[in-house]
N, C-alpha and C. Protein backbone atom coordinates (compact mmCIF):
# COMPACT_ATOMS: atom_id res chain seq x y z
N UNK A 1 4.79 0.32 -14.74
CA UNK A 1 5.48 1.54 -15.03
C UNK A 1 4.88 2.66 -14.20
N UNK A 2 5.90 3.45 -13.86
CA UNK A 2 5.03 4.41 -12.99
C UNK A 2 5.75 6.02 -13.49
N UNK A 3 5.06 7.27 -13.83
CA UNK A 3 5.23 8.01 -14.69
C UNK A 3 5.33 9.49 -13.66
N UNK A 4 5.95 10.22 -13.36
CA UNK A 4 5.86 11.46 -12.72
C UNK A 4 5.76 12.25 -13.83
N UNK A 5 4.82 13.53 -14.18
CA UNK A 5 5.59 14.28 -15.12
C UNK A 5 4.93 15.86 -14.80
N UNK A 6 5.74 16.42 -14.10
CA UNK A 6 5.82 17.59 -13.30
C UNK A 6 4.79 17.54 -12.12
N UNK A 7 5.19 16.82 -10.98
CA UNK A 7 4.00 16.94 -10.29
C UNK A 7 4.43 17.74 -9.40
N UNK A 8 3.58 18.24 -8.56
CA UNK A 8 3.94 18.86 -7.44
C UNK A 8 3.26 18.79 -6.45
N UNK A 9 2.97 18.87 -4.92
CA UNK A 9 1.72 18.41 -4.08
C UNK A 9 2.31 19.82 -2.90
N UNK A 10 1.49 20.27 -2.56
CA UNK A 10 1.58 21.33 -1.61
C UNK A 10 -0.02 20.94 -1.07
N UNK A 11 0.68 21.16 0.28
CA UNK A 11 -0.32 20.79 1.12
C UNK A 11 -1.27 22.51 1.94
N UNK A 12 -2.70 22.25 2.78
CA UNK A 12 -3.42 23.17 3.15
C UNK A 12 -2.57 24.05 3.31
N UNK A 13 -1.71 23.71 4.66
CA UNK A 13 -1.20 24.80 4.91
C UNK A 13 0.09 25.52 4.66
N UNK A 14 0.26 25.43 2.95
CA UNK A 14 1.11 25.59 2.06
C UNK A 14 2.23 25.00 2.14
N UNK A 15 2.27 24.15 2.69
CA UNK A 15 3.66 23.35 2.56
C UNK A 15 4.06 22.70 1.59
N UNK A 16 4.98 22.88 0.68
CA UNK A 16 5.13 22.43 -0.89
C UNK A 16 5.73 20.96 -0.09
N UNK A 17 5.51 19.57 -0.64
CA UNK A 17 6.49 18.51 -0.26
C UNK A 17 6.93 17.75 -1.43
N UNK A 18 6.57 18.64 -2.89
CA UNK A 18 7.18 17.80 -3.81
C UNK A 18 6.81 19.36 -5.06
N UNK A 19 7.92 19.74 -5.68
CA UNK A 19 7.90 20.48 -6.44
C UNK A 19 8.94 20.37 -7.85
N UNK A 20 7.42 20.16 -8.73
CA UNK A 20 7.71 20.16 -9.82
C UNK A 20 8.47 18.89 -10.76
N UNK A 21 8.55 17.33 -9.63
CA UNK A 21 9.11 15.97 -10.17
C UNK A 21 8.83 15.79 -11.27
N UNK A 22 9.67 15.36 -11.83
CA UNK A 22 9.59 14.53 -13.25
C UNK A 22 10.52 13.18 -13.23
N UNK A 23 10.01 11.57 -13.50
CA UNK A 23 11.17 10.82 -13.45
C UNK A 23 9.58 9.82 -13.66
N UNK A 24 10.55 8.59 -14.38
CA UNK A 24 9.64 7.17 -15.09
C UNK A 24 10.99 5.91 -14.58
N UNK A 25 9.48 5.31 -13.61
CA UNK A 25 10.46 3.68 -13.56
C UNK A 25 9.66 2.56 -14.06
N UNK A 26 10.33 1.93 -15.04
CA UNK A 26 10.17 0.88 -16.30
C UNK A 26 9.16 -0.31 -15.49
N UNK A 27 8.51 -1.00 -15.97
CA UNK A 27 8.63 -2.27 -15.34
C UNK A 27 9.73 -3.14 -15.01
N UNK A 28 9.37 -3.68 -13.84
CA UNK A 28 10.91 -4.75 -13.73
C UNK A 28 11.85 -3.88 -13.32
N UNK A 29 11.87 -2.57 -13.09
CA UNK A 29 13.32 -2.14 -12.75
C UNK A 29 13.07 -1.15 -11.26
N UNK A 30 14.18 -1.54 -10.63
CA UNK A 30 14.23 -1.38 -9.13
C UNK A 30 14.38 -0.43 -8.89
N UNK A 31 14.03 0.91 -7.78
CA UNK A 31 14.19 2.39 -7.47
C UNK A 31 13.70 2.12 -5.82
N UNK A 32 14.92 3.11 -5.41
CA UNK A 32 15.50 3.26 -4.11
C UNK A 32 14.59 4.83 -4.11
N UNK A 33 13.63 4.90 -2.89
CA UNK A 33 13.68 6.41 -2.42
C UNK A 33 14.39 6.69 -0.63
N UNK A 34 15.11 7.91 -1.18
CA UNK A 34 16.23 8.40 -0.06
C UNK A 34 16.00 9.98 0.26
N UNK A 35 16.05 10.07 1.17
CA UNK A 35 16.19 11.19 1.97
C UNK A 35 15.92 11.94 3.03
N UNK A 36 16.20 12.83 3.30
CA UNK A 36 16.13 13.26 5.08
C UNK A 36 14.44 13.69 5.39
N UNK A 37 14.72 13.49 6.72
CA UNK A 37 12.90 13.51 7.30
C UNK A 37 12.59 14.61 7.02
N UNK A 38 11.44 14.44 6.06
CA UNK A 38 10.94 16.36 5.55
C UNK A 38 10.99 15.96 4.16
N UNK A 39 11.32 14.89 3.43
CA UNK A 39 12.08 15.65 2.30
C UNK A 39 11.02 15.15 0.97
N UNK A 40 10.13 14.60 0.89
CA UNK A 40 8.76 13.71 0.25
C UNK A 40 8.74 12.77 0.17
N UNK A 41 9.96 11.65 1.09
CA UNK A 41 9.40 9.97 0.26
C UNK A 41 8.31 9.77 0.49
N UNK A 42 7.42 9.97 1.95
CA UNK A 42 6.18 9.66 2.24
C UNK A 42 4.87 9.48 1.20
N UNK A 43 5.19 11.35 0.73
CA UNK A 43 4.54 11.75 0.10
C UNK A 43 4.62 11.39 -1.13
N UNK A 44 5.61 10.84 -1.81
CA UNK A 44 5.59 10.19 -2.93
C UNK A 44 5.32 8.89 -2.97
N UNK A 45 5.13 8.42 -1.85
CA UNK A 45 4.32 6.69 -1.84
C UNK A 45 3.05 6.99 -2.10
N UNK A 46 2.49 7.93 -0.68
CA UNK A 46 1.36 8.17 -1.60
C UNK A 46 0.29 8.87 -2.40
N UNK A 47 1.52 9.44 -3.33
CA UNK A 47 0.55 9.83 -4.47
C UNK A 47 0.78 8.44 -5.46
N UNK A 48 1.53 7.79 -5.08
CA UNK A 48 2.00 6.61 -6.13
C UNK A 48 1.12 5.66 -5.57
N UNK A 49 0.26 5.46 -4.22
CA UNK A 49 -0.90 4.85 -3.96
C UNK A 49 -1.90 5.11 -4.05
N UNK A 50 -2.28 6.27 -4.56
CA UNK A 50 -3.61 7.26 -4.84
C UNK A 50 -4.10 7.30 -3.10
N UNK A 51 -3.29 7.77 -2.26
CA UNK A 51 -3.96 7.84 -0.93
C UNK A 51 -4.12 9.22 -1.12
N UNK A 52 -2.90 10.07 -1.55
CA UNK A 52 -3.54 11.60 -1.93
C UNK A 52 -3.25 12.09 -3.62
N UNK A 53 -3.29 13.54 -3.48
CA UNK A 53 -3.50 13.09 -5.21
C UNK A 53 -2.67 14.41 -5.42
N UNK A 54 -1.82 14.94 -6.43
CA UNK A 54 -1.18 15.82 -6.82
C UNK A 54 -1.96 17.06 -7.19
N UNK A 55 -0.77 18.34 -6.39
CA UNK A 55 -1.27 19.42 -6.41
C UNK A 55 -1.30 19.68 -7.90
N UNK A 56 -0.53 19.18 -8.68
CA UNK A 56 -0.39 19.73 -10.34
C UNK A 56 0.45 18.89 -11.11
N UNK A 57 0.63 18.36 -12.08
CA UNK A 57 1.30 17.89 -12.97
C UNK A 57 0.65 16.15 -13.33
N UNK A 58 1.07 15.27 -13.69
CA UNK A 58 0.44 14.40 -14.11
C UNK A 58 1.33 12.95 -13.44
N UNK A 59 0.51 11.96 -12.77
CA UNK A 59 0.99 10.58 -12.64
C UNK A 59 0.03 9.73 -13.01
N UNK A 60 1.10 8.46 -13.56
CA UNK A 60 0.74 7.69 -14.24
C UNK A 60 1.25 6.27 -13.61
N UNK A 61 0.44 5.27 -13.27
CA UNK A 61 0.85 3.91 -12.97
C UNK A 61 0.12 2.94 -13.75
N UNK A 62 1.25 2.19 -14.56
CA UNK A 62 0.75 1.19 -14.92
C UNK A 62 -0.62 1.33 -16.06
N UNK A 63 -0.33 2.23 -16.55
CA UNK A 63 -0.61 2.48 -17.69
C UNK A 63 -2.76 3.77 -17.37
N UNK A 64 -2.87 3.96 -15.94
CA UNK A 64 -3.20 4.38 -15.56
C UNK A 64 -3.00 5.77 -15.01
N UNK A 65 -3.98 7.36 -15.44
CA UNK A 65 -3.67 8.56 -14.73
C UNK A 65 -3.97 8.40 -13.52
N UNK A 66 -3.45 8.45 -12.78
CA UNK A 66 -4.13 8.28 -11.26
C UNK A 66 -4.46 10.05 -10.71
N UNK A 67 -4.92 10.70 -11.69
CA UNK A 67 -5.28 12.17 -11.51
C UNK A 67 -6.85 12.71 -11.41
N UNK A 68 -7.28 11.23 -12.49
CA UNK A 68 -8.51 11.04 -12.76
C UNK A 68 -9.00 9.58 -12.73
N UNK A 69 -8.77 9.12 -11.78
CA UNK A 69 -9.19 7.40 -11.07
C UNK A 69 -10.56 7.68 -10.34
N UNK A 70 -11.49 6.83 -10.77
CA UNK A 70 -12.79 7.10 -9.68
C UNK A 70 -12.27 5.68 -8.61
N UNK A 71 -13.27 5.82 -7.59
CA UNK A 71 -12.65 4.60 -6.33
C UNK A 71 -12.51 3.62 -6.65
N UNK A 72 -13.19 2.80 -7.83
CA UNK A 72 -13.34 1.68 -7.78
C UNK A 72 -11.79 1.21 -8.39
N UNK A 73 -11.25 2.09 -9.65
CA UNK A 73 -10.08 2.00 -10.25
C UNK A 73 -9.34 2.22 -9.09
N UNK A 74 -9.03 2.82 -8.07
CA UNK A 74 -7.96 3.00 -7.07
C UNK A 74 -7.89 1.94 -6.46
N UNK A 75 -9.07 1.29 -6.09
CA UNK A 75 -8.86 -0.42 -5.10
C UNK A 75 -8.68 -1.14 -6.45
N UNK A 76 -8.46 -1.26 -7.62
CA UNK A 76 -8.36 -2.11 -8.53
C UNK A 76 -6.09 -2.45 -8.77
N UNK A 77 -6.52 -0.18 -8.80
CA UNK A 77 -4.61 -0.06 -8.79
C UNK A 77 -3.61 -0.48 -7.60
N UNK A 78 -4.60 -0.39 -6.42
CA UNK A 78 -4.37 -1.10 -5.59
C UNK A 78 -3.58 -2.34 -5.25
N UNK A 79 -4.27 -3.48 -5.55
CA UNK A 79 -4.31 -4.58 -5.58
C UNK A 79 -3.13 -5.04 -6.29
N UNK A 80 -2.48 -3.87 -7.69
CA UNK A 80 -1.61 -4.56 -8.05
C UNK A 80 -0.21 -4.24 -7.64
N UNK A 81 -0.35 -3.10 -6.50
CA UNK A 81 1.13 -3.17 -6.18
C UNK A 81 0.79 -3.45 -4.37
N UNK A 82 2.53 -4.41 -4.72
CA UNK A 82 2.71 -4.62 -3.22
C UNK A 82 2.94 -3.71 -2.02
N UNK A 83 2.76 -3.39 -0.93
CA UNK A 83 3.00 -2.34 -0.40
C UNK A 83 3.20 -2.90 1.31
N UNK A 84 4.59 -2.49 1.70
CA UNK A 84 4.78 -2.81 3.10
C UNK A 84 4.73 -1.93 4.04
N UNK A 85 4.04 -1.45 5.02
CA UNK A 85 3.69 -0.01 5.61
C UNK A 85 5.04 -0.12 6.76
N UNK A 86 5.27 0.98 7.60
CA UNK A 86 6.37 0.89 8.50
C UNK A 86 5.30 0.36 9.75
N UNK A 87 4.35 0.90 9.52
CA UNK A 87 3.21 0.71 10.84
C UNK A 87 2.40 -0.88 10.73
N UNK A 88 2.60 -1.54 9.43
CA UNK A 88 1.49 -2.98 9.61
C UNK A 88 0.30 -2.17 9.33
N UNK A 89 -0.61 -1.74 9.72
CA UNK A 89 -1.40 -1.27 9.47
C UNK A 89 -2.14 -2.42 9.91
N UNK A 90 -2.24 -3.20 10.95
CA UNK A 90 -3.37 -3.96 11.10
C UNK A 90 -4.29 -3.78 12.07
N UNK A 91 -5.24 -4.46 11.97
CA UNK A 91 -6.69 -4.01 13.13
C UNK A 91 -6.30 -5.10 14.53
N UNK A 92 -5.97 -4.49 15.39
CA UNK A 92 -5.57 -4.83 16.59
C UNK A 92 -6.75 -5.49 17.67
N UNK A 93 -7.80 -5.00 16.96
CA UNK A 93 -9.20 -5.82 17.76
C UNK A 93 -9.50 -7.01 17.37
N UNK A 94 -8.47 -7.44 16.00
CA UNK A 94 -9.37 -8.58 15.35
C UNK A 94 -8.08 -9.30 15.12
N UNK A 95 -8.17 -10.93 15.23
CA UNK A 95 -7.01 -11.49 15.12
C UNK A 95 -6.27 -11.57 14.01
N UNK A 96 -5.20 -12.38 14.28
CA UNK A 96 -4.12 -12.43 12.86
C UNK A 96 -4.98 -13.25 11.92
N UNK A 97 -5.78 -14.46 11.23
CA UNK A 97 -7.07 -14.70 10.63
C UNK A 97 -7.47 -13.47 10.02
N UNK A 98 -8.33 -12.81 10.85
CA UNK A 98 -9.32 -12.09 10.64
C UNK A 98 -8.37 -10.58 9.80
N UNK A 99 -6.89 -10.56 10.33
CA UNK A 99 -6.61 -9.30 10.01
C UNK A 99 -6.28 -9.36 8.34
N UNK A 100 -5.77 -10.69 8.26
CA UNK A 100 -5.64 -11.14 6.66
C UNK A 100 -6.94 -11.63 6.20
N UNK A 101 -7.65 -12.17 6.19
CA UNK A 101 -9.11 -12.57 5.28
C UNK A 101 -10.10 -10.87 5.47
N UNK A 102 -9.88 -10.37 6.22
CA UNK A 102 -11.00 -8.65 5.95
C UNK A 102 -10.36 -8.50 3.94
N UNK A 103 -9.09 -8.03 3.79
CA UNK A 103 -9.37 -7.59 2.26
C UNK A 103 -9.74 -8.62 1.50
N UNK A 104 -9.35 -9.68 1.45
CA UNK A 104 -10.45 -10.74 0.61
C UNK A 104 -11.71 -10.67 0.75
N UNK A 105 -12.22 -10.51 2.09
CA UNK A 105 -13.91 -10.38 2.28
C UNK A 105 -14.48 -9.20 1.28
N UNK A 106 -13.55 -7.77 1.19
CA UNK A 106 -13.92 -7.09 0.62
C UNK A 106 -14.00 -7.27 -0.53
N UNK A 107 -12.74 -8.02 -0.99
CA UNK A 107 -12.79 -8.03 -2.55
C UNK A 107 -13.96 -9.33 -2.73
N UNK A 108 -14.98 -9.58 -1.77
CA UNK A 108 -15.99 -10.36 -2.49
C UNK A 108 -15.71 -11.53 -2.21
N UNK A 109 -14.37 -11.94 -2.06
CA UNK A 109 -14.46 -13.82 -2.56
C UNK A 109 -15.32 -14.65 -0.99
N UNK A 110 -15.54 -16.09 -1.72
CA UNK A 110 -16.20 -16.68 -0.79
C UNK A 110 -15.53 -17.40 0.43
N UNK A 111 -16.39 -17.61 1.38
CA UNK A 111 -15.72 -17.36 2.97
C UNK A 111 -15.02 -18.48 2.70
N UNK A 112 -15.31 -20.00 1.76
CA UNK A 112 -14.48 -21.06 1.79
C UNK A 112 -13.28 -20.77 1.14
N UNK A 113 -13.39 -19.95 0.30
CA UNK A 113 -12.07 -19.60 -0.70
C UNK A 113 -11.16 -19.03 0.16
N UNK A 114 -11.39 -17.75 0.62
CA UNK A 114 -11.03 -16.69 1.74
C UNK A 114 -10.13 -17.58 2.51
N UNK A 115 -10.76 -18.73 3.50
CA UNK A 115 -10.40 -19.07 4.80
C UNK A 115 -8.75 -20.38 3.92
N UNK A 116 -9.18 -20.62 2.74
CA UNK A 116 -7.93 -21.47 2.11
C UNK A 116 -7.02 -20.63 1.85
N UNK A 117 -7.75 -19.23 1.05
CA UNK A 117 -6.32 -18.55 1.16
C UNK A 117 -5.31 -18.01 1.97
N UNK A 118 -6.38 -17.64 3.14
CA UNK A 118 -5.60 -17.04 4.48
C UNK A 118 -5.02 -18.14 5.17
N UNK A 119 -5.55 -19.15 5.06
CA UNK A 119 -4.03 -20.10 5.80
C UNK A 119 -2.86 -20.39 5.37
N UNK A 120 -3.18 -20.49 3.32
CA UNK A 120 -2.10 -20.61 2.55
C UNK A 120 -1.25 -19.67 3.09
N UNK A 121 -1.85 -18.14 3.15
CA UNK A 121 -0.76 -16.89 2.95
C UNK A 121 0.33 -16.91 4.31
N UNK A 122 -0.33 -17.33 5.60
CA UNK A 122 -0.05 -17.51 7.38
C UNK A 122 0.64 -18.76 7.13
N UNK A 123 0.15 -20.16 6.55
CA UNK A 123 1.50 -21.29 6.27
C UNK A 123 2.64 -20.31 5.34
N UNK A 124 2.93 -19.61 4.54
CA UNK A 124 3.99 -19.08 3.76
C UNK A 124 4.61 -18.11 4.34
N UNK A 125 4.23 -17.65 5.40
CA UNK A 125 4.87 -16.93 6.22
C UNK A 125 5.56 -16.99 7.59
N UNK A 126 4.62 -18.60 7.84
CA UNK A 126 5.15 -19.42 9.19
C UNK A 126 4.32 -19.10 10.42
N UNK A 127 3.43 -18.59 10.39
CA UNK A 127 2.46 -17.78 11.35
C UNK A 127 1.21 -18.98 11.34
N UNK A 128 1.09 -19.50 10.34
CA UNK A 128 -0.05 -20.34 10.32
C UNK A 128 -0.74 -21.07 11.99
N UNK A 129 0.44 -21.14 13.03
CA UNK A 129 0.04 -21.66 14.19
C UNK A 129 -0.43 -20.28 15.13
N UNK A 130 -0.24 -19.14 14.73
CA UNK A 130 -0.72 -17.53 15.59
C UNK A 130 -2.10 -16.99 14.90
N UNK A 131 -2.27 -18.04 13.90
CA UNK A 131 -3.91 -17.37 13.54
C UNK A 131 -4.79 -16.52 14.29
N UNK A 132 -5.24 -17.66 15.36
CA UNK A 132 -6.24 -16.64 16.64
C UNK A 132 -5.22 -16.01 17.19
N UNK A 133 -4.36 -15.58 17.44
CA UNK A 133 -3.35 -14.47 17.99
C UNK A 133 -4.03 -13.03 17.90
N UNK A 134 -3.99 -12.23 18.71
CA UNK A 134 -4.02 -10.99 18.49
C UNK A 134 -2.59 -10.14 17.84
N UNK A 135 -2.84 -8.93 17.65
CA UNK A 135 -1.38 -8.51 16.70
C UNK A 135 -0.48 -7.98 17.96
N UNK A 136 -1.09 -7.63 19.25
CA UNK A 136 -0.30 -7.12 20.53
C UNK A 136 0.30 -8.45 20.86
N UNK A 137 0.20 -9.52 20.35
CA UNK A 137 0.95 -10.80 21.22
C UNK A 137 1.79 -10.96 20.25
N UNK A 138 2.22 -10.79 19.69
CA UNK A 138 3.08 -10.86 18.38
C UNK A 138 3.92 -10.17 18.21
N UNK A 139 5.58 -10.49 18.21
CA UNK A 139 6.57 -9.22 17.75
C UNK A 139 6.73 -8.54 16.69
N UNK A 140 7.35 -7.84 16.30
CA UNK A 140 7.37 -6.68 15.41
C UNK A 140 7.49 -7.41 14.12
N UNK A 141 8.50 -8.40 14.02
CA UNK A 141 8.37 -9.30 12.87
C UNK A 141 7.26 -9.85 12.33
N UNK A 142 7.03 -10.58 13.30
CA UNK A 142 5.27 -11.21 12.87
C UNK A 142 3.85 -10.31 13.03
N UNK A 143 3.93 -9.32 13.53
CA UNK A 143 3.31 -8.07 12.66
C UNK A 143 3.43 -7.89 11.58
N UNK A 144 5.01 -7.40 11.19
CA UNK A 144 5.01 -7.17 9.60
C UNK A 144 5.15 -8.17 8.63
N UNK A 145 4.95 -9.63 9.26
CA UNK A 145 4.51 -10.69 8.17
C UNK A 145 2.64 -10.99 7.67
N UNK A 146 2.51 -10.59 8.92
CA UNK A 146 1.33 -10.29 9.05
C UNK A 146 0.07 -9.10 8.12
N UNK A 147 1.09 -8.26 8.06
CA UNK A 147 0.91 -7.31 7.34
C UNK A 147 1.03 -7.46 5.65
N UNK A 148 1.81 -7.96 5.24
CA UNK A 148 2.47 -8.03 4.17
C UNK A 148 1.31 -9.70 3.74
């Protein structure tokens, strides 16, 4: 569940990009964000990712304020939503392997566990043979499988 209830985010140099939202989507139920360049979807991903945090009013995910999250709760809230970037967001120095097993490394697990899961995730995506690949040899697709 994810909870808006009057937020608003204005940025340094006073740029309001969300004033005064209010709106709750259920678990299980699907929401479309729309609108013209300028207009906050960005900005409402992420305050809904705790990447930044609201100028005023209160959000809530998943049964969490994300107003008052210390770090460790934010990589925890993290983890439980899926998130597909437009950019991949991957590390271009380090291969397709390496670009999927880094957040497992972080989250601790062990390098044998890690290296089963990252082939599982690269076999389920069909990439499993571009492992050592870099992400520049790879088209835009298999970037963002990559990513995801």
């Amino acid at each position: 569940m994810i909870k808006f209830d009057n937020v608003s985010k204005r940025y340094a140099d006073g740029q309001e990009a969300l004033s005064d939202i209010s709106f709750e989507v259920s678990r299980g139920e699907f929401a479309f964000i729309t609108g013209h360049s300028g207009a906050g979807k960005s900005t409402l991903l992420n305050l809904i990712l705790a990447i930044q945090t609201p100028s005023s009013g209160q959000l809530i995910a998943n049964g969490v304020n994300l107003n008052r999250v210390s770090t460790s709760q934010i990589a925890r809230h993290r983890r439980q939503i899926g998130t597909v970037f437009q950019n991949h967001q991957l590390l271009h120095d380090r291969s397709v392997y390496d670009n999927v097993a880094l957040p497992l490394e972080i989250c601790g697990y062990q390098p044998n566990d890690a290296a089963r899961r990252v082939r599982a995730a690269l076999d389920k995506v069909g990439l499993l043979n571009k492992e050592k690949s870099f992400p520049d040899a790879l088209s835009g697709g298999e970037q963002q499988r990559v990513g995801i």
